[in-house]
Protein backbone atom coordinates (compact mmCIF):
# COMPACT_ATOMS: atom_id res chain seq x y z
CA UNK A 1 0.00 0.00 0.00
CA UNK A 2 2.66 2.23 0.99
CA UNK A 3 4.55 1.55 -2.39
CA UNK A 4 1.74 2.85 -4.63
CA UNK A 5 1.33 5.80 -2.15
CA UNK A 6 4.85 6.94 -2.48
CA UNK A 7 4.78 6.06 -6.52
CA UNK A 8 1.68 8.11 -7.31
CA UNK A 9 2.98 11.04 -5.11
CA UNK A 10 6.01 11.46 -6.82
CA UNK A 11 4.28 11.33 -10.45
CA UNK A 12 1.32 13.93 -8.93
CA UNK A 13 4.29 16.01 -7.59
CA UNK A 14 5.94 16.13 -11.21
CA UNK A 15 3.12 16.88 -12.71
CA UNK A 16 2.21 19.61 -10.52
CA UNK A 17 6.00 21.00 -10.87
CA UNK A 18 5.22 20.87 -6.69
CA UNK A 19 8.71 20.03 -5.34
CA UNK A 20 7.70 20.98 -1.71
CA UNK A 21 4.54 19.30 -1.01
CA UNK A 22 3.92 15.76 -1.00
CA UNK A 23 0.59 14.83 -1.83
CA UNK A 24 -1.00 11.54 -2.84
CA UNK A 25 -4.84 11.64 -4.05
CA UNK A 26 -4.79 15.24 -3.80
CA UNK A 27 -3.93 15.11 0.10
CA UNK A 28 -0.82 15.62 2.01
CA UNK A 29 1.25 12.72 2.29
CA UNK A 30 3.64 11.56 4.89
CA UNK A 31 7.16 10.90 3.44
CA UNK A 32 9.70 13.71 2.38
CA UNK A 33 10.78 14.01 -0.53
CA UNK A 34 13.73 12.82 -1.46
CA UNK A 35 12.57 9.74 -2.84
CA UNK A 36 10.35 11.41 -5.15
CA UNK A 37 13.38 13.49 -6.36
CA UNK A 38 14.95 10.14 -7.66
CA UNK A 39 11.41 8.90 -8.59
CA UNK A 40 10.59 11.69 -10.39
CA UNK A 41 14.36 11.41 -12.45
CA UNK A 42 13.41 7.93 -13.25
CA UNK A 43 10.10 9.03 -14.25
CA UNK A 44 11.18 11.38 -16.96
CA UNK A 45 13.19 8.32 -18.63
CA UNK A 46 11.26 5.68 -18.32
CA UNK A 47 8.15 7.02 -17.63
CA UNK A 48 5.51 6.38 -14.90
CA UNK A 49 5.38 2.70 -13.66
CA UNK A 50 6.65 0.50 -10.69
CA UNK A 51 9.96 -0.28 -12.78
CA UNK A 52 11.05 3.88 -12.57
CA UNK A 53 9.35 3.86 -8.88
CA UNK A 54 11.78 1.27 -7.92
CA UNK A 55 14.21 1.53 -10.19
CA UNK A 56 16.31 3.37 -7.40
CA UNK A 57 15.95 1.69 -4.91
CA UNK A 58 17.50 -1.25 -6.72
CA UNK A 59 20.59 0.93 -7.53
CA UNK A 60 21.17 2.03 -3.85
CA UNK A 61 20.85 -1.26 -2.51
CA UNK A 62 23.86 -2.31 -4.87
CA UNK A 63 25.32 0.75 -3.95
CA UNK A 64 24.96 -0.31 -0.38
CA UNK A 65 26.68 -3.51 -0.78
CA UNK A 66 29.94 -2.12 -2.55
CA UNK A 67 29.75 0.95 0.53
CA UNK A 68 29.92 -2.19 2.72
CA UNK A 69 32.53 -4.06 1.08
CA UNK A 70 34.94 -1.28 0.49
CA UNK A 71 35.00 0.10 4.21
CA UNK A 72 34.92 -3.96 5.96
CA UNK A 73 37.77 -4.69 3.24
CA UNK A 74 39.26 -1.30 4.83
CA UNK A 75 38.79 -2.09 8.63
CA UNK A 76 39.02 -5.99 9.04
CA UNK A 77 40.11 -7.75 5.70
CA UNK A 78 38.91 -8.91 2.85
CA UNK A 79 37.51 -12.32 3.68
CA UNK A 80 35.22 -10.43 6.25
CA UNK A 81 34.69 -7.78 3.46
CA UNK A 82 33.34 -10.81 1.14
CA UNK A 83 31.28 -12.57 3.70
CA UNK A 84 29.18 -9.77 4.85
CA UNK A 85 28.61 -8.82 1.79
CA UNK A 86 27.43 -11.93 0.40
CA UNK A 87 24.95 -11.80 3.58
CA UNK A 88 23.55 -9.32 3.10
CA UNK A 89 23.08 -10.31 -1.02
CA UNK A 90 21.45 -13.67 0.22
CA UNK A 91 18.84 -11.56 3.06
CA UNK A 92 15.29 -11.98 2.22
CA UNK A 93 15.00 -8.61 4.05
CA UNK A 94 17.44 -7.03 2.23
CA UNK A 95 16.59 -8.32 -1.23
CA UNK A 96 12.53 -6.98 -0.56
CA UNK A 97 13.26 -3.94 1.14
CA UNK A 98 15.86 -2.42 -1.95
CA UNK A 99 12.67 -3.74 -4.17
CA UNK A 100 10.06 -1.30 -3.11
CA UNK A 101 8.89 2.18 -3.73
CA UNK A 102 9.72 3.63 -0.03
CA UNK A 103 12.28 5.59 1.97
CA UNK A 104 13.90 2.84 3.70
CA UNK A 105 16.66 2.12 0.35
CA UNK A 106 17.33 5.73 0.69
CA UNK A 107 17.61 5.70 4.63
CA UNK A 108 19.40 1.89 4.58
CA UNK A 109 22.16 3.56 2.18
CA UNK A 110 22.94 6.92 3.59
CA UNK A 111 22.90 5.44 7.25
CA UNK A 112 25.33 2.53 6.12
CA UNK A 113 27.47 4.89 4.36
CA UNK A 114 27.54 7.65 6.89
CA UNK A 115 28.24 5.60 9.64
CA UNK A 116 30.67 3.39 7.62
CA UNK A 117 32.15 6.69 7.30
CA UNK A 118 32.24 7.97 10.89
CA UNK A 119 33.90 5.15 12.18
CA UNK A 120 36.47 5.34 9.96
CA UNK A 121 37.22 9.41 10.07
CA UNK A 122 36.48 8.02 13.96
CA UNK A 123 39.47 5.80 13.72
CA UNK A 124 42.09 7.58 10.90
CA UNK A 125 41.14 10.81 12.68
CA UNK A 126 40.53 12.08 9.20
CA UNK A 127 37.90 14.93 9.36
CA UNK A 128 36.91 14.12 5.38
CA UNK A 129 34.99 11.22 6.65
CA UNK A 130 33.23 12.56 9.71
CA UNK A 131 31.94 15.06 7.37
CA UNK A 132 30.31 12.72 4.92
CA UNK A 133 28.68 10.83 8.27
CA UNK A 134 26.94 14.31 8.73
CA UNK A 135 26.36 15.06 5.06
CA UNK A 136 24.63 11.82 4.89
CA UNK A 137 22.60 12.66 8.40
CA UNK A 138 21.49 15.83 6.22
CA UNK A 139 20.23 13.58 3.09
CA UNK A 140 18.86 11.32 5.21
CA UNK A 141 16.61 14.04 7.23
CA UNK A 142 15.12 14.81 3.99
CA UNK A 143 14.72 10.91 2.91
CA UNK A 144 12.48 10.06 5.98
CA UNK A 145 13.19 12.56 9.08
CA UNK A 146 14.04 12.48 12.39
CA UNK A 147 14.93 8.94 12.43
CA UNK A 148 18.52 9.50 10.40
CA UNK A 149 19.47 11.60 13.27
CA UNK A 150 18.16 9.34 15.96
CA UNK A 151 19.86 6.31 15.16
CA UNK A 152 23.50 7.57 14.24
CA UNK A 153 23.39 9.85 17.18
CA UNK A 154 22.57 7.32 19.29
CA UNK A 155 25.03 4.29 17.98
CA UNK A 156 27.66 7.03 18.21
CA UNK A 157 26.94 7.61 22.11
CA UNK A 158 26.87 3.81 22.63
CA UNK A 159 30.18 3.20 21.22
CA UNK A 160 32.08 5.95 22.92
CA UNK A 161 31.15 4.74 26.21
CA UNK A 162 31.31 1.29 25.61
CA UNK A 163 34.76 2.21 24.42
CA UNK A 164 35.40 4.39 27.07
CA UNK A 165 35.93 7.68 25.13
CA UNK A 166 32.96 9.67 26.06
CA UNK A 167 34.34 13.49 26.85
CA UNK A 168 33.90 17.11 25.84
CA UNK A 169 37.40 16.86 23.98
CA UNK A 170 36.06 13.80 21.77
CA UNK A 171 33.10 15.27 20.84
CA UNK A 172 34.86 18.78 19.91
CA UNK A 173 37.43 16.49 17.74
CA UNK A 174 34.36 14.45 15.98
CA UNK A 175 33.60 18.22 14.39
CA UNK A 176 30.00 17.33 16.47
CA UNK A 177 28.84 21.00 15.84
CA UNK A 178 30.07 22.12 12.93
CA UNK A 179 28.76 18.37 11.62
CA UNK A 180 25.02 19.59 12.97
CA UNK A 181 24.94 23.04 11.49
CA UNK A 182 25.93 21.49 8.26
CA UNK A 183 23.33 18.58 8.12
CA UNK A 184 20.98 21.07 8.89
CA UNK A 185 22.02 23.33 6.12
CA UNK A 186 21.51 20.28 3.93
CA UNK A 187 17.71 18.93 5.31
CA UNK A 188 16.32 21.85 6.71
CA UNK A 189 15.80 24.08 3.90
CA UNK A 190 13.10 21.82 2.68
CA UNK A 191 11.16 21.52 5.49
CA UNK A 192 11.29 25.07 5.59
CA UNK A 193 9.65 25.56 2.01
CA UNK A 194 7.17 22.71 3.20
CA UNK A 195 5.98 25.23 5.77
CA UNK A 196 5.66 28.07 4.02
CA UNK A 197 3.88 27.09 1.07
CA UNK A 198 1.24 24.93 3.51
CA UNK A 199 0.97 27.68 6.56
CA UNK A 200 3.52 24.72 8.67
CA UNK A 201 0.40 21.94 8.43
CA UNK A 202 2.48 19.63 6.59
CA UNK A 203 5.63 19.82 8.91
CA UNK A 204 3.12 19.60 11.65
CA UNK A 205 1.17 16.48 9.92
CA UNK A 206 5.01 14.94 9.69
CA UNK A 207 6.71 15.48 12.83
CA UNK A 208 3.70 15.65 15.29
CA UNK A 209 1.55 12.78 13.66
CA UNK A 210 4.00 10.56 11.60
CA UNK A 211 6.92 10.76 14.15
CA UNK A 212 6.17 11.35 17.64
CA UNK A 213 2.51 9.56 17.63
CA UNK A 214 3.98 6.87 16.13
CA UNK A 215 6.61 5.85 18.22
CA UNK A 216 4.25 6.66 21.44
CA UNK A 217 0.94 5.23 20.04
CA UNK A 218 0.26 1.93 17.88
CA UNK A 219 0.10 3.33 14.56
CA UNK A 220 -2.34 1.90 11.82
CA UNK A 221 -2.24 -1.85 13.43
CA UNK A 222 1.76 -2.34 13.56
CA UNK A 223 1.84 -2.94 17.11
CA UNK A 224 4.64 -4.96 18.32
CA UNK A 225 6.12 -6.05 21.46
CA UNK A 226 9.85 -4.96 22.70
CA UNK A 227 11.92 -7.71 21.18
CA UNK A 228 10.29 -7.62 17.94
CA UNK A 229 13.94 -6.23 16.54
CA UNK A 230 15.88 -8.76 17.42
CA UNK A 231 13.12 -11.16 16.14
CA UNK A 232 13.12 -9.49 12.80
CA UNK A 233 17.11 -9.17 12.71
CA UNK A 234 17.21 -12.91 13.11
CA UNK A 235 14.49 -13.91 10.32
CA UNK A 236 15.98 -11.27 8.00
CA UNK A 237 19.83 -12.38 8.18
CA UNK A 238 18.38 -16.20 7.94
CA UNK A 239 20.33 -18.47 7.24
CA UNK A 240 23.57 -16.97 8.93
CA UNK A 241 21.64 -15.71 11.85
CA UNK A 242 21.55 -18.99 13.85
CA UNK A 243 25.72 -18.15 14.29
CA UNK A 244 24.21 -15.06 16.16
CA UNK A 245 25.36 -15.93 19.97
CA UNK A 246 28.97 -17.08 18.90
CA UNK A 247 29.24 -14.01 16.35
CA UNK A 248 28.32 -11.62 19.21
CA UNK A 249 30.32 -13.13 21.42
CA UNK A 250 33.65 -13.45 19.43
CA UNK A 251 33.02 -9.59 18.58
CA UNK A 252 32.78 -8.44 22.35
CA UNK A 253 36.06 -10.64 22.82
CA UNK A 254 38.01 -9.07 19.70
CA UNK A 255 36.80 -5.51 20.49
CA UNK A 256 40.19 -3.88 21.91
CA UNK A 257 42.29 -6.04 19.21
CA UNK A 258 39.36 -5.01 16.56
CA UNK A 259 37.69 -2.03 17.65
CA UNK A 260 35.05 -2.16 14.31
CA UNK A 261 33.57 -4.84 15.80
CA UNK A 262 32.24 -3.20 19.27
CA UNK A 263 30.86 -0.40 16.83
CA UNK A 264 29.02 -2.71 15.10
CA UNK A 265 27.63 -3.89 18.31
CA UNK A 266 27.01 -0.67 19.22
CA UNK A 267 25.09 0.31 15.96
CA UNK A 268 22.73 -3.05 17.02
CA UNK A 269 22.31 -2.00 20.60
CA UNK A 270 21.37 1.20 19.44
CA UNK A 271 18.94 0.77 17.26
CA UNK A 272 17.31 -2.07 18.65
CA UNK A 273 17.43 -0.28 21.66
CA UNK A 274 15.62 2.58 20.07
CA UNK A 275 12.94 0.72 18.72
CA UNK A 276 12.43 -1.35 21.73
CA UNK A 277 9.97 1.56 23.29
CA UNK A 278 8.81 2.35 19.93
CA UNK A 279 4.57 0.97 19.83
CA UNK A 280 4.57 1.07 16.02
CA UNK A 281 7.08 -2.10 14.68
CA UNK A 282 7.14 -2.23 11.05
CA UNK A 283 9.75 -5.20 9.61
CA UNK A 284 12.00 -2.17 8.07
CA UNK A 285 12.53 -0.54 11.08
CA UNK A 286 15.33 -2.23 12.15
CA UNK A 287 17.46 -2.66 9.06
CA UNK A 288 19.86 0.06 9.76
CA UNK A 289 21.88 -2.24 12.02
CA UNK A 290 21.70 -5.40 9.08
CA UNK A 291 24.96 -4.51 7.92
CA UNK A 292 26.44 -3.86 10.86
CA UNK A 293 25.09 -7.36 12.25
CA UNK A 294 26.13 -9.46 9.01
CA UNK A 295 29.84 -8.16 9.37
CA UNK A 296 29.80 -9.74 12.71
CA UNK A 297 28.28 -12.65 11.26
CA UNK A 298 30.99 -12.50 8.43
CA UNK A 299 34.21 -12.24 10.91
CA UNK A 300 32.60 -15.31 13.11
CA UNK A 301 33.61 -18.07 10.58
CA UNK A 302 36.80 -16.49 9.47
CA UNK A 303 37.60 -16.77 13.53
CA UNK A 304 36.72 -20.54 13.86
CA UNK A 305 38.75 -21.57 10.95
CA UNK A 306 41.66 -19.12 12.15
CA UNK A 307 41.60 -20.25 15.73
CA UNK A 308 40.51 -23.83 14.94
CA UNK A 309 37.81 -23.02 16.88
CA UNK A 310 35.21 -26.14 16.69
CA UNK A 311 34.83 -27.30 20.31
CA UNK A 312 35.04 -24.14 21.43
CA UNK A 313 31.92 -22.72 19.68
CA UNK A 314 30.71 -25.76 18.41
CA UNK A 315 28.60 -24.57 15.26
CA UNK A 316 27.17 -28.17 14.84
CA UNK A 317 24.47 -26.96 17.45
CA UNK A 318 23.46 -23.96 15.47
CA UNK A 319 23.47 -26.02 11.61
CA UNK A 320 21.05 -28.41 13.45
CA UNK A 321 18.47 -25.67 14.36
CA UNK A 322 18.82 -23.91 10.71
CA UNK A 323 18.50 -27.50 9.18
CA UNK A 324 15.06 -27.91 11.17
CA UNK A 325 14.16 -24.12 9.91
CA UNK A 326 15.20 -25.03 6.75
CA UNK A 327 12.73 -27.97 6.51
CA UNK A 328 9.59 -26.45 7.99
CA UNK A 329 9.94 -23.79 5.13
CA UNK A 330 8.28 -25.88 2.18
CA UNK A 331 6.48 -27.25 4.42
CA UNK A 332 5.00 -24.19 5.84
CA UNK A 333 4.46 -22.84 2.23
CA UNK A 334 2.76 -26.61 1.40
CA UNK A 335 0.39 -25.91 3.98
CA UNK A 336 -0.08 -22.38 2.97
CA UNK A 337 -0.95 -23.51 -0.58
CA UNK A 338 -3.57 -25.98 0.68
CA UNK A 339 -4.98 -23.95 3.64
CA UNK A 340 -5.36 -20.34 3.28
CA UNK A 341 -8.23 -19.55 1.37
CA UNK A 342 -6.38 -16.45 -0.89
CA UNK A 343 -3.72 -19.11 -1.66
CA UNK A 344 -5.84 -21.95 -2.69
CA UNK A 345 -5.73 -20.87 -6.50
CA UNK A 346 -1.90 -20.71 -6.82
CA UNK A 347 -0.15 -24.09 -7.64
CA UNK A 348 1.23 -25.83 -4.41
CA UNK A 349 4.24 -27.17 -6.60
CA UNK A 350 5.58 -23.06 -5.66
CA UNK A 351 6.38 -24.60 -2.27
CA UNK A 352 9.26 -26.60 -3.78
CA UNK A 353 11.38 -23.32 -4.43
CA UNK A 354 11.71 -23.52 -0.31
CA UNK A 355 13.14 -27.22 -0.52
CA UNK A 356 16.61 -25.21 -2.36
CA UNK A 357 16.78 -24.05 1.27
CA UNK A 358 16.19 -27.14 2.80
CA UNK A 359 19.54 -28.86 0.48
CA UNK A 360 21.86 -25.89 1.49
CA UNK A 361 21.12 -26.59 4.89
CA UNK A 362 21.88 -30.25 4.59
CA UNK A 363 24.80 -29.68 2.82
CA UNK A 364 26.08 -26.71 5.13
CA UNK A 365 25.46 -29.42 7.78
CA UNK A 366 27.51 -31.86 6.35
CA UNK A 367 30.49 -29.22 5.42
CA UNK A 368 30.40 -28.27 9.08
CA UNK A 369 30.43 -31.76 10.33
CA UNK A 370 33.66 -31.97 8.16
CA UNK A 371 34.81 -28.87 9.76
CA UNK A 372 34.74 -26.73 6.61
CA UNK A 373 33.42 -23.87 8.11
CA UNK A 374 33.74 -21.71 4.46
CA UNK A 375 32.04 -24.16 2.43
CA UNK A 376 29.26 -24.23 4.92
CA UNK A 377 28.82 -20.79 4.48
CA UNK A 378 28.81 -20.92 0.55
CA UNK A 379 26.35 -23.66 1.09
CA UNK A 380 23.67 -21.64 2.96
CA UNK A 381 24.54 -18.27 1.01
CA UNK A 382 24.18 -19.91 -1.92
CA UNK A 383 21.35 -21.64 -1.59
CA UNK A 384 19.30 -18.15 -0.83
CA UNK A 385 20.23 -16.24 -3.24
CA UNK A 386 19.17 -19.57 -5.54
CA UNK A 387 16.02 -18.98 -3.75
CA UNK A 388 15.40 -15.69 -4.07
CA UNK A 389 15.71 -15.57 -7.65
CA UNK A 390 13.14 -18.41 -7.96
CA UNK A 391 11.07 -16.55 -5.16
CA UNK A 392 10.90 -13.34 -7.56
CA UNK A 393 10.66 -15.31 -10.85
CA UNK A 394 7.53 -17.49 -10.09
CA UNK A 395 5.59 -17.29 -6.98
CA UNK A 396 5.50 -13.83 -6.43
CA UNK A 397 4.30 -12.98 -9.92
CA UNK A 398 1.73 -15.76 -9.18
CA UNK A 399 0.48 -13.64 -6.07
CA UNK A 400 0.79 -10.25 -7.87
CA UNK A 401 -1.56 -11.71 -10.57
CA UNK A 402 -4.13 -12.44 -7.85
CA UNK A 403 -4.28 -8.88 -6.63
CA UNK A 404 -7.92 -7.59 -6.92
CA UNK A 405 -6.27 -3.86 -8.37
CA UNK A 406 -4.71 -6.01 -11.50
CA UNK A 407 -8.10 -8.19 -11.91
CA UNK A 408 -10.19 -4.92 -12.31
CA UNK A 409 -8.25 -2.28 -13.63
CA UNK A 410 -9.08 -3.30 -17.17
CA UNK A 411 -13.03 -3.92 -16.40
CA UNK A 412 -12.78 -0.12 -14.78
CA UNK A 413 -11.73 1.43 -17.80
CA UNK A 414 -13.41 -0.15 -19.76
CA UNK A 415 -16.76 1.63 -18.69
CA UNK A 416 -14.88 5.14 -19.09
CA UNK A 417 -17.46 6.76 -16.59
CA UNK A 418 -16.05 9.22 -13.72
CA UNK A 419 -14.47 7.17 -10.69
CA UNK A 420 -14.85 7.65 -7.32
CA UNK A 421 -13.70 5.74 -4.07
CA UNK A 422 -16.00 5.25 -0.99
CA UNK A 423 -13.84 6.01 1.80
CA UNK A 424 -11.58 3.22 1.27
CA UNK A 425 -9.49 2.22 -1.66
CA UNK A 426 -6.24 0.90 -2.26
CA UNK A 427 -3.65 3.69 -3.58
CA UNK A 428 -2.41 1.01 -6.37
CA UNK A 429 -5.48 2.03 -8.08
CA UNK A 430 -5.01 5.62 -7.89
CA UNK A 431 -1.35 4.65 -9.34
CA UNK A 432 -1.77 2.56 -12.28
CA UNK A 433 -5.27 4.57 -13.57
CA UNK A 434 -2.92 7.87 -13.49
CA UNK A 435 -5.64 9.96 -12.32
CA UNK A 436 -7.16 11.31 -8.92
CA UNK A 437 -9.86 9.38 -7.74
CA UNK A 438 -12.18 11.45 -5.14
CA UNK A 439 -12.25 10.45 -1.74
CA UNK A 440 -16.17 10.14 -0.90
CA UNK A 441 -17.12 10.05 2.84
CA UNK A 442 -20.79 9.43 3.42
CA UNK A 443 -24.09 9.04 0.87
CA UNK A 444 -24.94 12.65 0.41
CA UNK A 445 -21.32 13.46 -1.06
CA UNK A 446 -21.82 10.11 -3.13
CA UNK A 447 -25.43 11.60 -4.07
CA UNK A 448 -23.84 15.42 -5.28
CA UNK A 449 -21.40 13.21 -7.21
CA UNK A 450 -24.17 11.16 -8.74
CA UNK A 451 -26.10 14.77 -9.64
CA UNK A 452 -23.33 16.28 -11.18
CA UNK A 453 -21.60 13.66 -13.34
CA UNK A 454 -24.85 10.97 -13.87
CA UNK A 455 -23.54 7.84 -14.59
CA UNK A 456 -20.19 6.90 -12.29
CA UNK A 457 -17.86 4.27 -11.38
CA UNK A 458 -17.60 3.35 -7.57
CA UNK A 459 -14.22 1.83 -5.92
CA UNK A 460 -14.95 0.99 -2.28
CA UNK A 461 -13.89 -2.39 0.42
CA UNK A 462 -16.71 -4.53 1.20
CA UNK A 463 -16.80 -3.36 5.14
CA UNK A 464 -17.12 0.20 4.19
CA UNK A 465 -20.03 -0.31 1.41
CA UNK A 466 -21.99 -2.92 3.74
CA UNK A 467 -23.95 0.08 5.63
CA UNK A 468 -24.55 1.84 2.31
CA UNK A 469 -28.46 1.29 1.36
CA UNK A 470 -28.77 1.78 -2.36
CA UNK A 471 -30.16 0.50 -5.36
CA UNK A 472 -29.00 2.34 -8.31
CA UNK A 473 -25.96 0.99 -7.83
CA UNK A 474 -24.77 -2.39 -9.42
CA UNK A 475 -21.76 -4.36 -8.43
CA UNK A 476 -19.31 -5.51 -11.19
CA UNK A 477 -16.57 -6.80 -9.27
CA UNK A 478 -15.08 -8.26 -5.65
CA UNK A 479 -11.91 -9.37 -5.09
CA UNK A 480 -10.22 -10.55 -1.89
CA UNK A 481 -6.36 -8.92 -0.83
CA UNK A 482 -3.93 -11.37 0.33
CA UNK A 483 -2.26 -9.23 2.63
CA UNK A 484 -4.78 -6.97 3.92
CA UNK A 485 -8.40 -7.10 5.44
CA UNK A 486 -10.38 -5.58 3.41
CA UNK A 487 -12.45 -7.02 0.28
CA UNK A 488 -12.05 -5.03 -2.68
CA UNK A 489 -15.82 -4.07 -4.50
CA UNK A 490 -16.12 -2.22 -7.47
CA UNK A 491 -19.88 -0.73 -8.28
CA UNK A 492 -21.39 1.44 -11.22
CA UNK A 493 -23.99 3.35 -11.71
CA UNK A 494 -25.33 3.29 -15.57
């Protein structure tokens, strides 16, 4: 939902020429802006559709991964380099989230890189860096707010006094002030022009409403409970995040001798600290410590095979647990196939794409049991990214064909009548019919419709439309979301 939000936005706010006010359906909308700036670019090439939408996302999140390879290759070596990297290329999470038409790509890259960046200006005590960690605070201000000054901030103040260099003369030396003003220079100016050309609602929509009520106040059903980070850092990193105890462990061991590695603990405490009060928990929130989590994950193995370290953390236990994981995943998506109602029309032979991770988990047990500890890791790597391809090439196309927006989006135009929605409709429809569609609230606004433009098309959920009394109006299509409550129902009126 949030995709088609962000998409249609940015095409409303290039064809407005509006570069200061986000608006989707004709009302304010709750994401800054620079997305829509890259959107927008991709828009004038390629024109409007998801491919330009996410079209830069997909570049960041490739920029992300050479950011992360460069610095680890940098600070550790390049073994560690290669291993997180590969990670991260094999994460379910981080193969979805640099898919989509959001902020989070933008945010994920500019936090990596700025941070990436601190640590080393941190640790060369070259100022250069330190100021592209606040240039990227700036860019990230304006990519989704607050947040990309929250999180640095705070993973900064973690690892100076888990490192024991928390003091007036470090934070004069880490250019902390003349780092602020400029990040401000760089976001604030926007927000600025936001206010003046809206009278300050939108900043006041943004900060008050999107920010600080959602963090305080379960925000439109996300409600989590206060380990749901860690819960979501383990699923996402799968299948390398069962070596999470030893790789923690062997970082807080190595931090004097490898001082990277307690900032990359930091980063996680951080942010999962952060979002541990938080009463809105969306699956993206805590991605900005991913990377810092798979290089831990990445210098774990190098450290076994280096140390000859098999009794000692005995990585037999954790390949056990990810080969039981690894089983109940086709067999959870069997089930799925057979049980859940939405599902029942898709072929259950997609569940056999999960068995690929079923054999890399055999065969990373196996490799382990022979106390190959690399080949194990090539095994599971491998064996995701295998299955993420397949995951993209056949079942979710499957699903996306299923979708009650691409069932009825030919039927709707077909009528060429005036459309409406009935105060609920999924944005992907405002998206791909390249239009505003008015946002009805009640029968008399649907009657002054009806009055002025006669015959009309009606877009509305089944829930909302159930207390509507009419008779004039016939219905010419239902369709049931796999993801989200509501029936889609599409009526006209001849």
């Amino acid at each position: 939902l949030d995709e088609a939000k962000n998409a249609q936005c940015a095409a409303e706010m290039l064809e407005a020429r509006d570069f200061f006010v986000p608006r989707f359906n004709g009302q304010f909308h709750d994401k800054p802006v620079l997305q829509y700036v890259f959107m927008m670019g991709a828009y004038q090439v390629f024109g409007i559709n998801s491919f330009s939408a996410r079209l830069f996302s997909v570049l960041f999140g490739v920029l992300m991964l050479v950011v992360v390879f460069q610095f680890v290759n940098k600070l550790l070596n390049e073994k560690v380099a290669f291993y997180a990297t590969l990670i991260l290329a094999s994460s379910l999470q981080m193969s979805w989230q640099f898919r989509m038409a959001a902020p989070d790509p933008y945010l994920l890259f500019l936090l990596t890189l700025g941070m990436l960046s601190f640590f080393y200006g941190y640790q060369s005590r070259r100022s250069t860096y330190l100021y592209v960690f606040y240039i990227c605070i700036g860019l990230g201000f304006v990519a989704k707010g607050p947040i990309a000054y929250a999180l640095p901030g705070l993973s900064v103040v973690v690892f100076l006094l888990l490192n024991r260099d928390f003091s007036w003369q470090r934070i004069v030396s880490l250019r902390a002030f003349e780092g602020i003003v400029l990040s401000l220079a760089i976001g604030l100016p926007w927000y600025v022009g936001t206010g003046l050309a809206t009278n300050w609602e939108w900043p006041e929509y943004f900060f008050i409403t999107h920010n600080i009520s959602r963090y305080t106040n379960t925000f439109e059903g996300h409600h989590g409970f206060p380990f749901d980070g860690v819960v979501i850092v383990i699923a996402a990193l799968l299948p390398l995040s069962v070596f999470l105890p030893q790789a923690f462990f062997v970082g807080w061991k190595e931090r004097k001798q490898q001082p990277f590695l307690l900032f990359s603990i930091s980063v996680f405490i951080a942010v999962i600290g952060f979002f541990f009060f938080s009463q809105t928990v969306l699956p993206s929130y805590p991605a900005p410590c991913m990377p810092f989590v798979a290089v831990l994950l990445g210098y774990f193995p190098v450290k076994v095979e280096e140390e000859n370290g098999w009794q000692r953390f005995k990585p037999v236990f954790n390949a056990v647990v990810y080969m039981v994981i690894s089983i109940a995943l086709p067999v959870a998506a069997w089930i799925a196939f057979h049980k859940v109602p939405e599902l029942k029309q898709l072929s259950p032979a997609y569940s056999l794409v999960f068995v690929i991770a079923s054999l890399g988990g055999l065969l990373g047990l196996w490799f382990i049991h022979q106390k190959k500890m690399s080949s194990a890791f090539y095994s599971y790597t491998a064996s995701f990214v295998v299955l993420l391809m397949l995951v993209f090439q056949f079942p979710m196309p499957a699903l996306d064909r299923l979708n009650p927006v691409t069932n009825s989006l030919a039927l709707i135009e077909s009528y060429n009548k005036p459309i409406v929605h009935y105060r609920r409709i999924n944005p992907a429809y405002v998206f791909n019919l390249h239009r505003i569609v008015p946002d009805l609230h009640n029968e008399e606004e649907l009657d002054d419709f009806i009055r002025e433009h006669g015959s009309v098309i009606v877009i509305s959920a089944e829930k909302e439309w159930r207390e509507v009394k009419r008779t004039d109006m016939k219905q010419v299509f239902e369709g049931r979301y796999l993801f989200e409550p509501p029936k889609a129902i599409v009526l006209i009126r001849e």
